[in-house]
N, C-alpha and C. Protein backbone atom coordinates (compact mmCIF):
# COMPACT_ATOMS: atom_id res chain seq x y z
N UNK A 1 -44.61 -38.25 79.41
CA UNK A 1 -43.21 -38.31 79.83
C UNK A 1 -42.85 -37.01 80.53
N UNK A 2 -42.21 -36.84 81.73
CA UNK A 2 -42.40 -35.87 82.54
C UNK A 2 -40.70 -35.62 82.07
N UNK A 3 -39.97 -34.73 81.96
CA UNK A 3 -38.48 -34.70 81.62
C UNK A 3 -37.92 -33.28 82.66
N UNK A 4 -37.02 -33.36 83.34
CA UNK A 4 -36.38 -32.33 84.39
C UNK A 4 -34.72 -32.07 83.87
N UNK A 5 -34.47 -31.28 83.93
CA UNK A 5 -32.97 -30.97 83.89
C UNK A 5 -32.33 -29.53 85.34
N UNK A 6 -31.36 -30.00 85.21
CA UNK A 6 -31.14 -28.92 86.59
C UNK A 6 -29.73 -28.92 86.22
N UNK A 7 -29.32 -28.45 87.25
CA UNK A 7 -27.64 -27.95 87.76
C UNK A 7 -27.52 -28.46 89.07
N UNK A 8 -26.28 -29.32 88.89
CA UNK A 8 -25.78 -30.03 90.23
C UNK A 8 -25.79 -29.23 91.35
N UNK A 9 -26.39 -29.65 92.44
CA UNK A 9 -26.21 -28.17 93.27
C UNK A 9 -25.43 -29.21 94.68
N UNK A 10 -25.38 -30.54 94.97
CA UNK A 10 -24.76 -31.13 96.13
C UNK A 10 -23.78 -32.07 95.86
N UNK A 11 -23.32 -32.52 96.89
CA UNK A 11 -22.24 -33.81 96.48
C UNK A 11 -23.27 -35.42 96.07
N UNK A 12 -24.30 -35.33 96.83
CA UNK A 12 -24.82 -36.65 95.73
C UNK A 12 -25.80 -36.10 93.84
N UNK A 13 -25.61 -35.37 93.85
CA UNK A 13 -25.49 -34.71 92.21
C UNK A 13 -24.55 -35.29 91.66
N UNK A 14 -23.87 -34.77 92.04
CA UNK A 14 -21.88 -34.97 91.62
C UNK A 14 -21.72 -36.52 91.21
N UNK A 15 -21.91 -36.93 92.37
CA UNK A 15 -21.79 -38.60 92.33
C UNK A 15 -22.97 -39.16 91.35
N UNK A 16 -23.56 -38.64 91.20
CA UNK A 16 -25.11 -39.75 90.14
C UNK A 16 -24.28 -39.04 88.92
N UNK A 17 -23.31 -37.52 88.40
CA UNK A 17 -23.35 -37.61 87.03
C UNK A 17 -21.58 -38.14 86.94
N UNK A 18 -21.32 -38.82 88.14
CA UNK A 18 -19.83 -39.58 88.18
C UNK A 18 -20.31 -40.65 87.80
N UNK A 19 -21.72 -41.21 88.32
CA UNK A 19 -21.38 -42.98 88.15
C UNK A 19 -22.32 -43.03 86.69
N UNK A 20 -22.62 -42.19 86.17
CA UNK A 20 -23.14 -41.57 85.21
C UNK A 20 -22.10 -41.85 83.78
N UNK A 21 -21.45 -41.29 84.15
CA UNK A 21 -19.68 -41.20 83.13
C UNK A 21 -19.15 -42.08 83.28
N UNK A 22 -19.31 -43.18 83.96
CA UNK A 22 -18.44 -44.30 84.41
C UNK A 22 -19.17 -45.51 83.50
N UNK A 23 -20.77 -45.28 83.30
CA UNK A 23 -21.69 -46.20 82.97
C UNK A 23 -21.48 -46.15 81.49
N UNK A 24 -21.87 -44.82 81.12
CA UNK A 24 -21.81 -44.24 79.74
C UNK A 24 -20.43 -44.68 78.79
N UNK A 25 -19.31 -43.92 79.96
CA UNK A 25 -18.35 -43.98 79.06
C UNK A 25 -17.22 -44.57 80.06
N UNK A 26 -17.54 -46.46 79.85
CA UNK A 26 -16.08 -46.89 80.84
C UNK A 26 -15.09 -47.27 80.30
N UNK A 27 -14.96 -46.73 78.88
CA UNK A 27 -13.52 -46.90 78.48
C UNK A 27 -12.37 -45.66 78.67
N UNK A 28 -13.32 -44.79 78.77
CA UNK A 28 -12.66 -43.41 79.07
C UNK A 28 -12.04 -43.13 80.05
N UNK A 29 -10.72 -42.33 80.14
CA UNK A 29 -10.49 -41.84 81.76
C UNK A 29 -11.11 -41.42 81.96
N UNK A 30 -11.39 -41.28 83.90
CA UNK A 30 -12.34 -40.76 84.54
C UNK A 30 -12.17 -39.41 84.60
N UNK A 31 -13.19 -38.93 84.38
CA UNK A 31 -13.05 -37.07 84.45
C UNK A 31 -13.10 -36.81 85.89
N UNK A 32 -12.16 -35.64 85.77
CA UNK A 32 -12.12 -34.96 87.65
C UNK A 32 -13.81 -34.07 87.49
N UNK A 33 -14.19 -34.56 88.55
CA UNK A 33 -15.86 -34.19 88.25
C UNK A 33 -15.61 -32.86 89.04
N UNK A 34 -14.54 -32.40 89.87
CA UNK A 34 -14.47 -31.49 91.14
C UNK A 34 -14.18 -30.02 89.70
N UNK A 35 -13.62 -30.20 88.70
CA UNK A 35 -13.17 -28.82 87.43
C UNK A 35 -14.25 -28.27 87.20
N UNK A 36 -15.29 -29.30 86.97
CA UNK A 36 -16.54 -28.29 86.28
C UNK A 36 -17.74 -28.20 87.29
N UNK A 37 -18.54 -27.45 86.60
CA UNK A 37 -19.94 -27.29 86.78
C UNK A 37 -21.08 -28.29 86.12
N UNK A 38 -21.71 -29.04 87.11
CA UNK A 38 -22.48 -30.42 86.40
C UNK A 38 -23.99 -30.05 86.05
N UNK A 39 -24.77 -30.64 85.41
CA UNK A 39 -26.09 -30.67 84.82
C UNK A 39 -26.53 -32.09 84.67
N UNK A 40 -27.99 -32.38 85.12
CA UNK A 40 -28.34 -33.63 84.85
C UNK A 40 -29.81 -33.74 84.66
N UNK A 41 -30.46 -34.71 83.94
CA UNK A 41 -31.72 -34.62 83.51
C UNK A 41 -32.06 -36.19 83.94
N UNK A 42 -33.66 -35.86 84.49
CA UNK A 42 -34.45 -37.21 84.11
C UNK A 42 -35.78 -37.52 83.68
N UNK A 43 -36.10 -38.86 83.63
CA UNK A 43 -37.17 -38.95 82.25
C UNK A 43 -37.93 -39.42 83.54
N UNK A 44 -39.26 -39.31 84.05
CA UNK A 44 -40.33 -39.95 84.33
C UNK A 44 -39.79 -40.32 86.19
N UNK A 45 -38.53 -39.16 86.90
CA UNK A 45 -37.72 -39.35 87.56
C UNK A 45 -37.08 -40.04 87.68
N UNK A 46 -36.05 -40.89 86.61
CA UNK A 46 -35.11 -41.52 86.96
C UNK A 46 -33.92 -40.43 86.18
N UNK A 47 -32.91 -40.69 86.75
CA UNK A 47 -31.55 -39.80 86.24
C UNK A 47 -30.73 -40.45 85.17
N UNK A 48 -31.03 -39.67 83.89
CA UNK A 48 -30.42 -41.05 82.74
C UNK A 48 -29.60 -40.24 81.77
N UNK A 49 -29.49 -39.00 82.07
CA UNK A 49 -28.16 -38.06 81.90
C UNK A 49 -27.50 -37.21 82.61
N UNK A 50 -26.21 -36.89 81.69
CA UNK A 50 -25.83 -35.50 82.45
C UNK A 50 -24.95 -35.08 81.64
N UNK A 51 -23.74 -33.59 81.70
CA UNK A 51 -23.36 -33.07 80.90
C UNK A 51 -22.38 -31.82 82.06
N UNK A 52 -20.94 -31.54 81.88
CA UNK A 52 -20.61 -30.73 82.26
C UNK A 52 -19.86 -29.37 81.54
N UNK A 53 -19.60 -27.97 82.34
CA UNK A 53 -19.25 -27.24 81.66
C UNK A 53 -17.86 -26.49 82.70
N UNK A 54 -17.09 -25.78 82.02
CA UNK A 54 -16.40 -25.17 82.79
C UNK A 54 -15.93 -23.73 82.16
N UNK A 55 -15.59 -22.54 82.92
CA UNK A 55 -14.98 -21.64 82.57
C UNK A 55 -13.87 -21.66 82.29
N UNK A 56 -12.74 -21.38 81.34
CA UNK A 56 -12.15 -21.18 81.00
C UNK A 56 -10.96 -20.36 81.24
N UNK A 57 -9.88 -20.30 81.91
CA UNK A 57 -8.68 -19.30 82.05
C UNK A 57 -7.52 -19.34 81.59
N UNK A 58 -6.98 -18.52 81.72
CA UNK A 58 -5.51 -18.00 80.94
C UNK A 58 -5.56 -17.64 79.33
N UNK A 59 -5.12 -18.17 78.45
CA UNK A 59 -5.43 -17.56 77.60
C UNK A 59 -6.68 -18.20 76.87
N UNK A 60 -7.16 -18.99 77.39
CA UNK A 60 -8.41 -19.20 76.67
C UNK A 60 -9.99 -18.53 77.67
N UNK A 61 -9.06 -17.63 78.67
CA UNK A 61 -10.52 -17.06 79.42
C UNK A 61 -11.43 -16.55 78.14
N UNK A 62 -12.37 -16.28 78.89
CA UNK A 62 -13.38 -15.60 77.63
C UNK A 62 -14.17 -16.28 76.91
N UNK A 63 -13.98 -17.91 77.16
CA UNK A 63 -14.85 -19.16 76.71
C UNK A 63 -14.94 -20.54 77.96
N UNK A 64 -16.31 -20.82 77.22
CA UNK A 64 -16.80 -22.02 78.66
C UNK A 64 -16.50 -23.21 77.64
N UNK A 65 -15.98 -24.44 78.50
CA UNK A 65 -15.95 -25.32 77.36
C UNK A 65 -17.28 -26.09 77.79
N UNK A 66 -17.61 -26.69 76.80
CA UNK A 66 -18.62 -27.96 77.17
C UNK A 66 -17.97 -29.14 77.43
N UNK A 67 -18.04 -30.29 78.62
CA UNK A 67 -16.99 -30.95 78.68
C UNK A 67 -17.90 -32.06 79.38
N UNK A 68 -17.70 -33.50 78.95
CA UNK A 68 -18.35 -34.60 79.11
C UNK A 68 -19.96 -34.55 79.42
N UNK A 69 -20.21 -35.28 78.68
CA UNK A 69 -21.90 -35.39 78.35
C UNK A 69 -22.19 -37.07 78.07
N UNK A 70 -23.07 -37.59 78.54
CA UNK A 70 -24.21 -38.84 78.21
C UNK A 70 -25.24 -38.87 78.61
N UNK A 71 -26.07 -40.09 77.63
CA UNK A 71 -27.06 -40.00 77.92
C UNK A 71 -27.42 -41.86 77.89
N UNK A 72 -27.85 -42.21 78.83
CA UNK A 72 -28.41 -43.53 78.81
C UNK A 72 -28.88 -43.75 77.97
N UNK A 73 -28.58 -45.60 77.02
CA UNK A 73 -29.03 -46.04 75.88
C UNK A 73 -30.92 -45.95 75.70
N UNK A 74 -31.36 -46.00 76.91
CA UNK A 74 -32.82 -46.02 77.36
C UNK A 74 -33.41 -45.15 77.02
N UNK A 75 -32.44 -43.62 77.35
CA UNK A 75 -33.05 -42.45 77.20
C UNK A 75 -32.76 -41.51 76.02
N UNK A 76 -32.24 -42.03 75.15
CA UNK A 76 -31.76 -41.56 73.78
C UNK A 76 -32.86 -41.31 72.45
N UNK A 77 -32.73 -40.31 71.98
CA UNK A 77 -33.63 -39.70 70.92
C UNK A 77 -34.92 -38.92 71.11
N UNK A 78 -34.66 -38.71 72.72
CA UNK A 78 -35.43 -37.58 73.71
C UNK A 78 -35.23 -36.41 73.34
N UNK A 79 -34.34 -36.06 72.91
CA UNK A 79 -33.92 -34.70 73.02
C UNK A 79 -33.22 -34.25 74.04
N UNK A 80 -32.78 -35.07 75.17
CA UNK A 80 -31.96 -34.70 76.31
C UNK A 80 -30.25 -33.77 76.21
N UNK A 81 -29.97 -34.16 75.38
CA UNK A 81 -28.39 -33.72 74.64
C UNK A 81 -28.92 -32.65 74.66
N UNK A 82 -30.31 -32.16 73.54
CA UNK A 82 -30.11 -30.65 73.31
C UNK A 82 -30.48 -29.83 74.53
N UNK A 83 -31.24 -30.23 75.45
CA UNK A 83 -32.25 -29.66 76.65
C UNK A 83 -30.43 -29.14 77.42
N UNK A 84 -29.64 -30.04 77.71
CA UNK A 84 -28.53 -30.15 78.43
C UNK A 84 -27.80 -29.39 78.00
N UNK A 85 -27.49 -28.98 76.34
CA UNK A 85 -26.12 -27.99 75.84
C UNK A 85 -27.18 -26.43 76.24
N UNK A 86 -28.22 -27.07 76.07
CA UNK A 86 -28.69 -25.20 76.30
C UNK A 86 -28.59 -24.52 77.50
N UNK A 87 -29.16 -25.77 78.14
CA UNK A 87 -28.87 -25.13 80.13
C UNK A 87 -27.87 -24.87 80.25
N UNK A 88 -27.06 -25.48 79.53
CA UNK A 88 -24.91 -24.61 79.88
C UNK A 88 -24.92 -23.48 79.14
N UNK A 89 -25.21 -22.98 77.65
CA UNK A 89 -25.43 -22.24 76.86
C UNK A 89 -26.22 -20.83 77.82
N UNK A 90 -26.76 -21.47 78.68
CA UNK A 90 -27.79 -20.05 79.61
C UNK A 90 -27.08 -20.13 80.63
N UNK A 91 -26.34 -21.16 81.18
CA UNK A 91 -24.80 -20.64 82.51
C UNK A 91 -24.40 -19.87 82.02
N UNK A 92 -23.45 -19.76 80.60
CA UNK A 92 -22.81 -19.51 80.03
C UNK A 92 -22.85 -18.21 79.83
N UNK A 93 -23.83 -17.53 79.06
CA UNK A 93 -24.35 -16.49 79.46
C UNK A 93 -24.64 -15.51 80.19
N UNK A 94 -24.89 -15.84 81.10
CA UNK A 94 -24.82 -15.34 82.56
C UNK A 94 -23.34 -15.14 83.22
N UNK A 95 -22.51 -15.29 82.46
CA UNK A 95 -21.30 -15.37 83.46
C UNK A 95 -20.45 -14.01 82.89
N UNK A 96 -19.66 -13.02 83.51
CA UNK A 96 -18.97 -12.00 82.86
C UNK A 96 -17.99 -12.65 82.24
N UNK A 97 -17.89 -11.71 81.02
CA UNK A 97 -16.54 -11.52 80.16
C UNK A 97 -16.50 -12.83 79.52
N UNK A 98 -17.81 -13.44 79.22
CA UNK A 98 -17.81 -14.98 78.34
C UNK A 98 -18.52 -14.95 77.01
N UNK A 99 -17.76 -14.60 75.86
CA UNK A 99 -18.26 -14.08 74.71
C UNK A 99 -18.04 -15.67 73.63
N UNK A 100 -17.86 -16.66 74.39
CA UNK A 100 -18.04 -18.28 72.99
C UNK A 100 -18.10 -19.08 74.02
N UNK A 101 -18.63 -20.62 73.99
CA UNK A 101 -18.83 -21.44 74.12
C UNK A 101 -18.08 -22.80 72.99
N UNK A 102 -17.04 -23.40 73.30
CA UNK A 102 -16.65 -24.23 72.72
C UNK A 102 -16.52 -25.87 73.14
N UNK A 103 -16.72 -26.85 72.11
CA UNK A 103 -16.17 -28.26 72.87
C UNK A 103 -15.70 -28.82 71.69
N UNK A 104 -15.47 -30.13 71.75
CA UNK A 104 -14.69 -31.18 70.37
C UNK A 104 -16.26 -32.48 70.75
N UNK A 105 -16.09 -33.15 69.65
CA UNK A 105 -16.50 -34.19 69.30
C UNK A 105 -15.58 -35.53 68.64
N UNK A 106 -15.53 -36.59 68.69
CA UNK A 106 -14.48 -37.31 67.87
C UNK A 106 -15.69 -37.65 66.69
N UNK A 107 -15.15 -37.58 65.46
CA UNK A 107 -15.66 -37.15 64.25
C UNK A 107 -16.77 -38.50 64.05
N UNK A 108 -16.27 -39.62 64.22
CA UNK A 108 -17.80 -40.19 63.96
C UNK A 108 -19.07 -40.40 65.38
N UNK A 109 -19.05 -39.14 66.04
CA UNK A 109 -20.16 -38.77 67.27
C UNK A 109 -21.03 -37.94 66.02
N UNK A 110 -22.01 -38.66 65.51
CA UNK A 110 -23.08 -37.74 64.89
C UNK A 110 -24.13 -37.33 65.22
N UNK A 111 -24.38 -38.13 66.25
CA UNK A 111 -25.64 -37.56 67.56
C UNK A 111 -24.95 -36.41 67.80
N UNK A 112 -24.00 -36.07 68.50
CA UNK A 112 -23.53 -35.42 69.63
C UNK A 112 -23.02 -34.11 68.66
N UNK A 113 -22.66 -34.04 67.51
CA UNK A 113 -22.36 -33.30 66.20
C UNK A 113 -23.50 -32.59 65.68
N UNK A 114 -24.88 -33.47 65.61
CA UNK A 114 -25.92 -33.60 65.39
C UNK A 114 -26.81 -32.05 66.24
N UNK A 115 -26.96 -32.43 67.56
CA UNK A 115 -27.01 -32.10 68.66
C UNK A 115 -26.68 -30.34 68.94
N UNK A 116 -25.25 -30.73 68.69
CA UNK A 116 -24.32 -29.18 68.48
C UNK A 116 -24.83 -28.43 67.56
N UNK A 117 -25.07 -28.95 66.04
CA UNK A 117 -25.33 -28.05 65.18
C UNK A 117 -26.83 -27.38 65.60
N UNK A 118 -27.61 -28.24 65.95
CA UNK A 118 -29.69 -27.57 66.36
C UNK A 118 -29.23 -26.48 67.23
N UNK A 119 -28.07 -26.46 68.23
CA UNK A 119 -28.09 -25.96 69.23
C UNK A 119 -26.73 -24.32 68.55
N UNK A 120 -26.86 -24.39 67.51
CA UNK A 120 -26.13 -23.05 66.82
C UNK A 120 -24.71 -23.48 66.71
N UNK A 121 -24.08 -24.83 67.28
CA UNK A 121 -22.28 -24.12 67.14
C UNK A 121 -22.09 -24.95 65.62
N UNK A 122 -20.79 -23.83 65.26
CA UNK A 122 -20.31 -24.51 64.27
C UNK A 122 -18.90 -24.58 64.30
N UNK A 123 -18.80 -25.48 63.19
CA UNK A 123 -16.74 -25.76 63.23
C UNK A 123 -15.97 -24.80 63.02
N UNK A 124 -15.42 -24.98 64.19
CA UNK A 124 -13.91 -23.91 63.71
C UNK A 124 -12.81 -24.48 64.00
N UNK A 125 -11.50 -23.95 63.83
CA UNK A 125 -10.22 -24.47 63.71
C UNK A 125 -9.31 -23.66 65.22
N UNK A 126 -9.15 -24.14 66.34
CA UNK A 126 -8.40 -22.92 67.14
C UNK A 126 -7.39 -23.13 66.73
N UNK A 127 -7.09 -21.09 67.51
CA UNK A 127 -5.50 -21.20 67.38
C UNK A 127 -4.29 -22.26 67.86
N UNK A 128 -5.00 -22.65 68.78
CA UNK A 128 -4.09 -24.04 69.14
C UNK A 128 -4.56 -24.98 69.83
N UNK A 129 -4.90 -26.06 68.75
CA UNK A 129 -5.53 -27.15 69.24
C UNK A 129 -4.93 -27.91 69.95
N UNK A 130 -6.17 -28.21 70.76
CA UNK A 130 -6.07 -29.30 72.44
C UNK A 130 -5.67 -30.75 71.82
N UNK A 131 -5.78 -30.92 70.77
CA UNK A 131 -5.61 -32.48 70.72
C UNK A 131 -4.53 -32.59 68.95
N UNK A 132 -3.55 -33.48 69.53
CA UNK A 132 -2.25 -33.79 68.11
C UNK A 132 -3.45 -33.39 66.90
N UNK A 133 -2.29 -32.94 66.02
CA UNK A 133 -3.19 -33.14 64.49
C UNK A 133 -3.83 -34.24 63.66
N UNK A 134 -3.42 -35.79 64.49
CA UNK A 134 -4.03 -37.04 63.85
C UNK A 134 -4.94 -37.46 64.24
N UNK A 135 -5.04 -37.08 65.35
CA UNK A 135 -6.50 -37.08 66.08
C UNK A 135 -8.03 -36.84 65.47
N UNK A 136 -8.81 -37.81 65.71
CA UNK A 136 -10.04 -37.83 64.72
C UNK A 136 -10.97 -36.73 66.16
N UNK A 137 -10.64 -35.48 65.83
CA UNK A 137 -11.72 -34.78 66.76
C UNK A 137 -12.01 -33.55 65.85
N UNK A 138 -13.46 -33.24 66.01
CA UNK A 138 -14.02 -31.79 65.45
C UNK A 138 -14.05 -30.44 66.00
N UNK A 139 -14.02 -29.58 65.86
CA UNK A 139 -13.94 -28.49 67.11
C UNK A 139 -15.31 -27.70 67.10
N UNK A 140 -15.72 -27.49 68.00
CA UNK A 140 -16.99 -26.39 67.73
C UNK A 140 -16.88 -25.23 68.71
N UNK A 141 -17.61 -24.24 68.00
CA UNK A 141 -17.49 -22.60 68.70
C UNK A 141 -19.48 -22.84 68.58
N UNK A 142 -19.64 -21.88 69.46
CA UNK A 142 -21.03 -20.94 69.48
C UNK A 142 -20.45 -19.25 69.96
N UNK A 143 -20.66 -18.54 69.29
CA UNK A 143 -20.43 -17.43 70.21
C UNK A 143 -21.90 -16.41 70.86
N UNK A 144 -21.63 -15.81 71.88
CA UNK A 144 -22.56 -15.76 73.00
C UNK A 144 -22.93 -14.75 72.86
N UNK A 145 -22.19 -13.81 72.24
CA UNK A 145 -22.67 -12.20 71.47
C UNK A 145 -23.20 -11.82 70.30
């Protein structure tokens, strides 16, 4: 099994991890794919994930979030999730004045929970959470220092 992961670098990137998110997840609103920075992997060359990240400003500069990720039912229990949070985890890195890495999960994602924990983050509580308090979501930090 030959497995590749990269960083979107053109507009048909963009579009394979759009129709990507659309496949994965079509109950979801569509994410503005133009906010982040994209990543996508394939198995044996076909493209059967992807995963995006973005920097962070105003008062939450100083952290990248991790922000929409799938992985084709086909291509699942690869290890692709983790190959994908790390390649952002090493953007991430690389970027000044970026000392955590954070995203949410909705609480019964145990792959994707799963995933997070191999890959170091753990739960924390922010100072002010992105989503109402009834909301079934988890929060995770990694920090980069």
């Amino acid at each position: 099994m030959s497995v590749r992961v990269w960083a979107a670098r053109s507009a048909e990137d963009v579009a394979k991890a759009y129709a990507l998110d659309r496949m994965i997840l079509p109950d979801d609103e569509p994410y503005a794919m133009g906010s982040a920075r994209w990543w996508l992997a394939s198995v044996d060359g076909q493209t059967v994930a992807y995963a995006g990240a973005k920097a962070l400003q105003g008062a939450n500069a100083g952290h990248v979030m991790l922000c929409r990720a799938g992985v084709l039912p086909c291509a699942r229990g690869a290890g692709l999730q983790k190959r994908l949070i790390r390649a952002r985890l090493r953007w991430a890195a690389g970027l000044e004045r970026v000392g955590a890495v954070v995203t949410y999960t909705v609480r019964d994602n145990v792959r994707s929970s799963n995933s997070l924990i191999a890959c170091g983050f753990r739960l924390y509580t922010p100072a002010a959470p992105w989503f109402a308090p009834d909301t079934d979501v988890l929060y995770w930090r990694k920090a980069l220092t």
